[in-house]
Protein backbone atom coordinates (compact mmCIF):
# COMPACT_ATOMS: atom_id res chain seq x y z
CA UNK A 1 -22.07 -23.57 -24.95
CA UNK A 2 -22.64 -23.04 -21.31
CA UNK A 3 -22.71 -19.10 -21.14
CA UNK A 4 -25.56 -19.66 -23.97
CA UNK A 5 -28.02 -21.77 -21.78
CA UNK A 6 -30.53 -19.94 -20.25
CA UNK A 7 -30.59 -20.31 -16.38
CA UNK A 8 -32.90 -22.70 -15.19
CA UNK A 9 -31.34 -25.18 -18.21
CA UNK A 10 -28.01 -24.03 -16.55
CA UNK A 11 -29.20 -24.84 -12.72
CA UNK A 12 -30.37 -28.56 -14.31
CA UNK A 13 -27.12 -29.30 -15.71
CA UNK A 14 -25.25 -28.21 -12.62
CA UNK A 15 -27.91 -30.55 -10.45
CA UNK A 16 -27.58 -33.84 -12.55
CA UNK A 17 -25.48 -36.39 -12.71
CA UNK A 18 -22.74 -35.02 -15.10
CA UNK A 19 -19.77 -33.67 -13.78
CA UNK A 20 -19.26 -30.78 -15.78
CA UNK A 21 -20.42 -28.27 -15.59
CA UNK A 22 -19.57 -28.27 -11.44
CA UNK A 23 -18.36 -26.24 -8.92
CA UNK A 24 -15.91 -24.34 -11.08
CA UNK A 25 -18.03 -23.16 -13.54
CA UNK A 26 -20.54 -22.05 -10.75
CA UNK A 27 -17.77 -20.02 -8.62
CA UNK A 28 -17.10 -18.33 -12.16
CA UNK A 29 -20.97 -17.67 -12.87
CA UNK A 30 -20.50 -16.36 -9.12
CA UNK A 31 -17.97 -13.72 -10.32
CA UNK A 32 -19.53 -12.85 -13.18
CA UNK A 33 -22.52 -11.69 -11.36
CA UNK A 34 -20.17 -9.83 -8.76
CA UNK A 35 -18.89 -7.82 -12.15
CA UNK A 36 -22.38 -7.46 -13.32
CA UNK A 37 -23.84 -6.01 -10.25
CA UNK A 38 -20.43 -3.32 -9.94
CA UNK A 39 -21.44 -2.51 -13.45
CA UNK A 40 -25.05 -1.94 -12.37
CA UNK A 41 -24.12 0.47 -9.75
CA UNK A 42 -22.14 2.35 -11.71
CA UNK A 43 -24.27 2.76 -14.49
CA UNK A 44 -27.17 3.89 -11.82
CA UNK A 45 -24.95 6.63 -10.42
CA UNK A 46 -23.17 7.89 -13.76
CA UNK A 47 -24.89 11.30 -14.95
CA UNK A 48 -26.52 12.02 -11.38
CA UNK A 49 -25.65 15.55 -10.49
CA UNK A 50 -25.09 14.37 -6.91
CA UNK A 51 -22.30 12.23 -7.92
CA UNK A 52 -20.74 14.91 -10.41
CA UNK A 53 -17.40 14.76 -8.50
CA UNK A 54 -16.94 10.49 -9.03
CA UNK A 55 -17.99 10.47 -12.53
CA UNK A 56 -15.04 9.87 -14.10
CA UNK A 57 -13.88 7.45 -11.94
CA UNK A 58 -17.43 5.40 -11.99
CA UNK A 59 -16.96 5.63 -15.77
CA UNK A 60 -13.42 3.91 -15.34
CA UNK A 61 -14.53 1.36 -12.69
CA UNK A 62 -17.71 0.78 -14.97
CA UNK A 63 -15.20 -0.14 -18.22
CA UNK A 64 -13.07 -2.47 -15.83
CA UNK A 65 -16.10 -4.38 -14.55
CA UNK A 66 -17.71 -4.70 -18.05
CA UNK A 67 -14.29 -6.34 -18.84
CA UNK A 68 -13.92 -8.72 -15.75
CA UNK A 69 -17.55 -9.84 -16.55
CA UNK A 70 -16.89 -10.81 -20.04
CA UNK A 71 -13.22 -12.72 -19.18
CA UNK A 72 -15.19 -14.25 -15.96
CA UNK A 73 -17.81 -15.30 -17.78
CA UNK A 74 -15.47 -16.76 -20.19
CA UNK A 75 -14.02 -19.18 -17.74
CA UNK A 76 -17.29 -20.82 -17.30
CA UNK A 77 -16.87 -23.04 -20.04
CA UNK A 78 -13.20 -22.64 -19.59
CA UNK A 79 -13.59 -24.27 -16.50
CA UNK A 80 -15.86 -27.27 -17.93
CA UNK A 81 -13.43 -28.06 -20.85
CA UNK A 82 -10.81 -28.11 -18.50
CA UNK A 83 -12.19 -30.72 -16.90
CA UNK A 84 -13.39 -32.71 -19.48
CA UNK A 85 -9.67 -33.29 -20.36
CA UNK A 86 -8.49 -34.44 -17.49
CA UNK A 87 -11.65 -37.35 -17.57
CA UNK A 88 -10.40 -37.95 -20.85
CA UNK A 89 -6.74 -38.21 -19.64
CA UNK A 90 -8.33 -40.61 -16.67
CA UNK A 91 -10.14 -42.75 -19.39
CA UNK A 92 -6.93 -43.53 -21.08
CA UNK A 93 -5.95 -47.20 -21.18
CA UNK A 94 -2.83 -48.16 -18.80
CA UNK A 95 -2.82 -51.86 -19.66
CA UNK A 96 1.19 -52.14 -20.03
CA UNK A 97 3.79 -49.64 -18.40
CA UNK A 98 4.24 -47.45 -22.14
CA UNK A 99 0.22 -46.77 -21.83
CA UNK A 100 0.46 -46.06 -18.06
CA UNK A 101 3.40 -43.81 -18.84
CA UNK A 102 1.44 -41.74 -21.30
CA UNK A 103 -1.54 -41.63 -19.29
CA UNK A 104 0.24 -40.13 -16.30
CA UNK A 105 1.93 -37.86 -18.76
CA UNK A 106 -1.43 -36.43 -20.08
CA UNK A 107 -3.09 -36.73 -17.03
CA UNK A 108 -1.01 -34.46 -15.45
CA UNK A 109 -1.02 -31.88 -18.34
CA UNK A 110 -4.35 -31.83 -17.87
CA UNK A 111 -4.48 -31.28 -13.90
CA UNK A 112 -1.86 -28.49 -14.36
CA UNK A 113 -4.78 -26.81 -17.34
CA UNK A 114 -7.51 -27.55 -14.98
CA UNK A 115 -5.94 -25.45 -12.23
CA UNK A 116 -5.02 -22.32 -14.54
CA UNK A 117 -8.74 -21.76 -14.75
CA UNK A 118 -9.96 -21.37 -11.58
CA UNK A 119 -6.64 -19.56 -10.18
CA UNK A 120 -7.66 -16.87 -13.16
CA UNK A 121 -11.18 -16.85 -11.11
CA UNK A 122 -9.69 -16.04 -8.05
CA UNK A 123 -7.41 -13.09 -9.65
CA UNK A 124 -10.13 -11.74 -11.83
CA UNK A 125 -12.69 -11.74 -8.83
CA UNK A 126 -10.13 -10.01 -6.98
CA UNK A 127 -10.05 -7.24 -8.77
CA UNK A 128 -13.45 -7.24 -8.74
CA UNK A 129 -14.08 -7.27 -4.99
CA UNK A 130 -11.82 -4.30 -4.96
CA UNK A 131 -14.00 -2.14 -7.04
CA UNK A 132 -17.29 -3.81 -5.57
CA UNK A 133 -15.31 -1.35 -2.42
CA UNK A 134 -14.66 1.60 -4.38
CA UNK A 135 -18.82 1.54 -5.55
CA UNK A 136 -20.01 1.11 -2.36
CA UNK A 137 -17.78 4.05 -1.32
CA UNK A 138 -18.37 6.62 -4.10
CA UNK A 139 -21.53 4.41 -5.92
CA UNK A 140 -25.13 5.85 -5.70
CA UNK A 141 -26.44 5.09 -1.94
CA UNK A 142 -29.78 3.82 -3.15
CA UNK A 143 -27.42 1.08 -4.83
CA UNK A 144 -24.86 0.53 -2.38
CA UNK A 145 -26.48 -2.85 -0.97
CA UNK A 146 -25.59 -3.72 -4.34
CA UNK A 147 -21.73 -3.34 -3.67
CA UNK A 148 -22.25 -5.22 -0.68
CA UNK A 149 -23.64 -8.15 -2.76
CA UNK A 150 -21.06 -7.65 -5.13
CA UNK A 151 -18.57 -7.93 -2.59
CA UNK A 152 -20.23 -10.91 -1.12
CA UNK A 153 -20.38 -13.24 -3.95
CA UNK A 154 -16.94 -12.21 -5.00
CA UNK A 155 -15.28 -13.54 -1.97
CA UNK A 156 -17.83 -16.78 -2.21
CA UNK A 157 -15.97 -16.64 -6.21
CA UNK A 158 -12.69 -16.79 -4.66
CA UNK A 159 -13.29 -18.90 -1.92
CA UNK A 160 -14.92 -21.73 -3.99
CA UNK A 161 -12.43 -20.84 -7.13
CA UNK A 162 -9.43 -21.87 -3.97
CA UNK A 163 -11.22 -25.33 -3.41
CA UNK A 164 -10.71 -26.33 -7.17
CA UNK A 165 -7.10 -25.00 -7.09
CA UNK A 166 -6.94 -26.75 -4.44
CA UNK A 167 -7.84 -30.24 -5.19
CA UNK A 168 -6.07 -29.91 -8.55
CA UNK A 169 -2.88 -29.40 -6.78
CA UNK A 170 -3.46 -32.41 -4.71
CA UNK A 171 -3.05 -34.54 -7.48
CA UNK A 172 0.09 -32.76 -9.32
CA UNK A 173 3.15 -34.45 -9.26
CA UNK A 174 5.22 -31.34 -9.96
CA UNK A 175 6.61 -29.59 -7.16
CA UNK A 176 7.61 -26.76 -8.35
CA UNK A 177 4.40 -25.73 -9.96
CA UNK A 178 2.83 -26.34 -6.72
CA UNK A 179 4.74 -23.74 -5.22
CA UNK A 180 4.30 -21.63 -7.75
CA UNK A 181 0.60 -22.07 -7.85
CA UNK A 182 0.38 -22.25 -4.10
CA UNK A 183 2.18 -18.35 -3.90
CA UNK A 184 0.38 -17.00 -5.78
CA UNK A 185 -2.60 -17.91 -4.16
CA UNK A 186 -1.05 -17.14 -0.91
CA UNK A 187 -0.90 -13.79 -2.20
CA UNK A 188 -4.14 -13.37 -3.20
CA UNK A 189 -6.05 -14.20 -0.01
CA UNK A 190 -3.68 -11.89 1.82
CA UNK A 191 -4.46 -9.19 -0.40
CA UNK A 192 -8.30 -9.60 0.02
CA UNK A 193 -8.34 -10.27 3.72
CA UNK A 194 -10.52 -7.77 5.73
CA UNK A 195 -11.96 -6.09 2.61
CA UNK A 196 -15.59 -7.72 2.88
CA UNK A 197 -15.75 -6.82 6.07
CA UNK A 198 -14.36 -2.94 5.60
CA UNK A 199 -17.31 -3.09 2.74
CA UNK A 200 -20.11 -4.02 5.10
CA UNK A 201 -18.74 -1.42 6.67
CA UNK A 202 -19.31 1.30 4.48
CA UNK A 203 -22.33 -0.17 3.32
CA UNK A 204 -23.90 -0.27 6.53
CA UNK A 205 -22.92 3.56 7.28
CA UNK A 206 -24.13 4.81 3.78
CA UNK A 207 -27.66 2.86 4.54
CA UNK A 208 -27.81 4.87 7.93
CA UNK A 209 -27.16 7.86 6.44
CA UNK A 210 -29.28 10.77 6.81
């Protein structure tokens, strides 16, 4: 499994010639480390007295970012397998007009699977660019670059997670999944726009603090 490889054997499968795993899976290693690094601050301000007022609410954002990492992290291989089935679908023979029929058919099963995944990304990541906010805001300040990192490489999740929506869609015969699909992430970059920089923002004021 992916999520089992250590890092560097990771970073050697993304650089060769396969195709999995590929710019999905990285956008959702991307989000997992956004998650991971919201955890982090949390669990570097939870049980400071300074910080007495927030703790239950760092203990709540803490439990919702341990989550998000683990579904996040999930979707790495998600995101492989995904696509492995829609090279299989492409590999399918479509040497009379039955085969080509069933190939299409599978084919675009398969595109409509592979887009799931990486629109799940760009929800999940979300929610976790939201809290990366709330961290940097309430979050130890000797941590709070690490909101702002958070914050960064969620948006890079969400942004890259769009391109393989994206160029899923562009091959999906369906209409009316593509407006589906295309809403919702309509929805989801209006919700996120201006919060990266509203966090660089706070974490910029919180650095110059005295």
């Amino acid at each position: 499994m992916l999520i089992e490889r250590n890092i560097k054997d990771f970073l050697d499968d993304l650089a060769s010639n396969s195709p999995t795993p590929g710019g999905g899976s990285a956008a959702a290693l991307c989000g997992a480390i956004a998650a991971s690094l919201v955890s982090m601050v949390c669990n570097l301000t939870v049980g400071k007295k300074k910080y007495a007022d927030f703790e239950d609410e760092l203990k709540y954002i803490l439990s919702q970012s341990e989550e998000l990492r683990k579904l996040i992290t999930s979707h790495i291989e998600q995101d492989a397998d995904a696509f492995n089935d829609v090279m299989g679908a492409y590999r399918m023979p479509k040497n009379n007009e039955e085969e080509k029929m069933l190939r299409n058919e599978a084919l675009q099963h398969a595109l409509q699977k592979a887009t799931f995944v990486p629109l799940r990304v760009m929800q999940d990541c979300s929610k976790v660019l939201n809290y990366a906010k709330r961290s940097a805001e309430i979050g130890s300040k000797n941590a709070v670059s690490d909101s702002g990192v958070a914050a960064l490489m969620s948006k890079s999740a969400i942004l890259s997670a769009k391109l393989n929506v994206d160029i899923n869609l562009a091959s999906i015969e369906d209409q009316s999944f593509i407006s589906r699909i295309s809403d919702i992430v309509t929805n989801i970059m209006e919700e996120i726009e201006g919060l990266v920089p509203e966090i660089m923002l706070i974490v910029k004021n919180r650095i110059s603090e005295e």
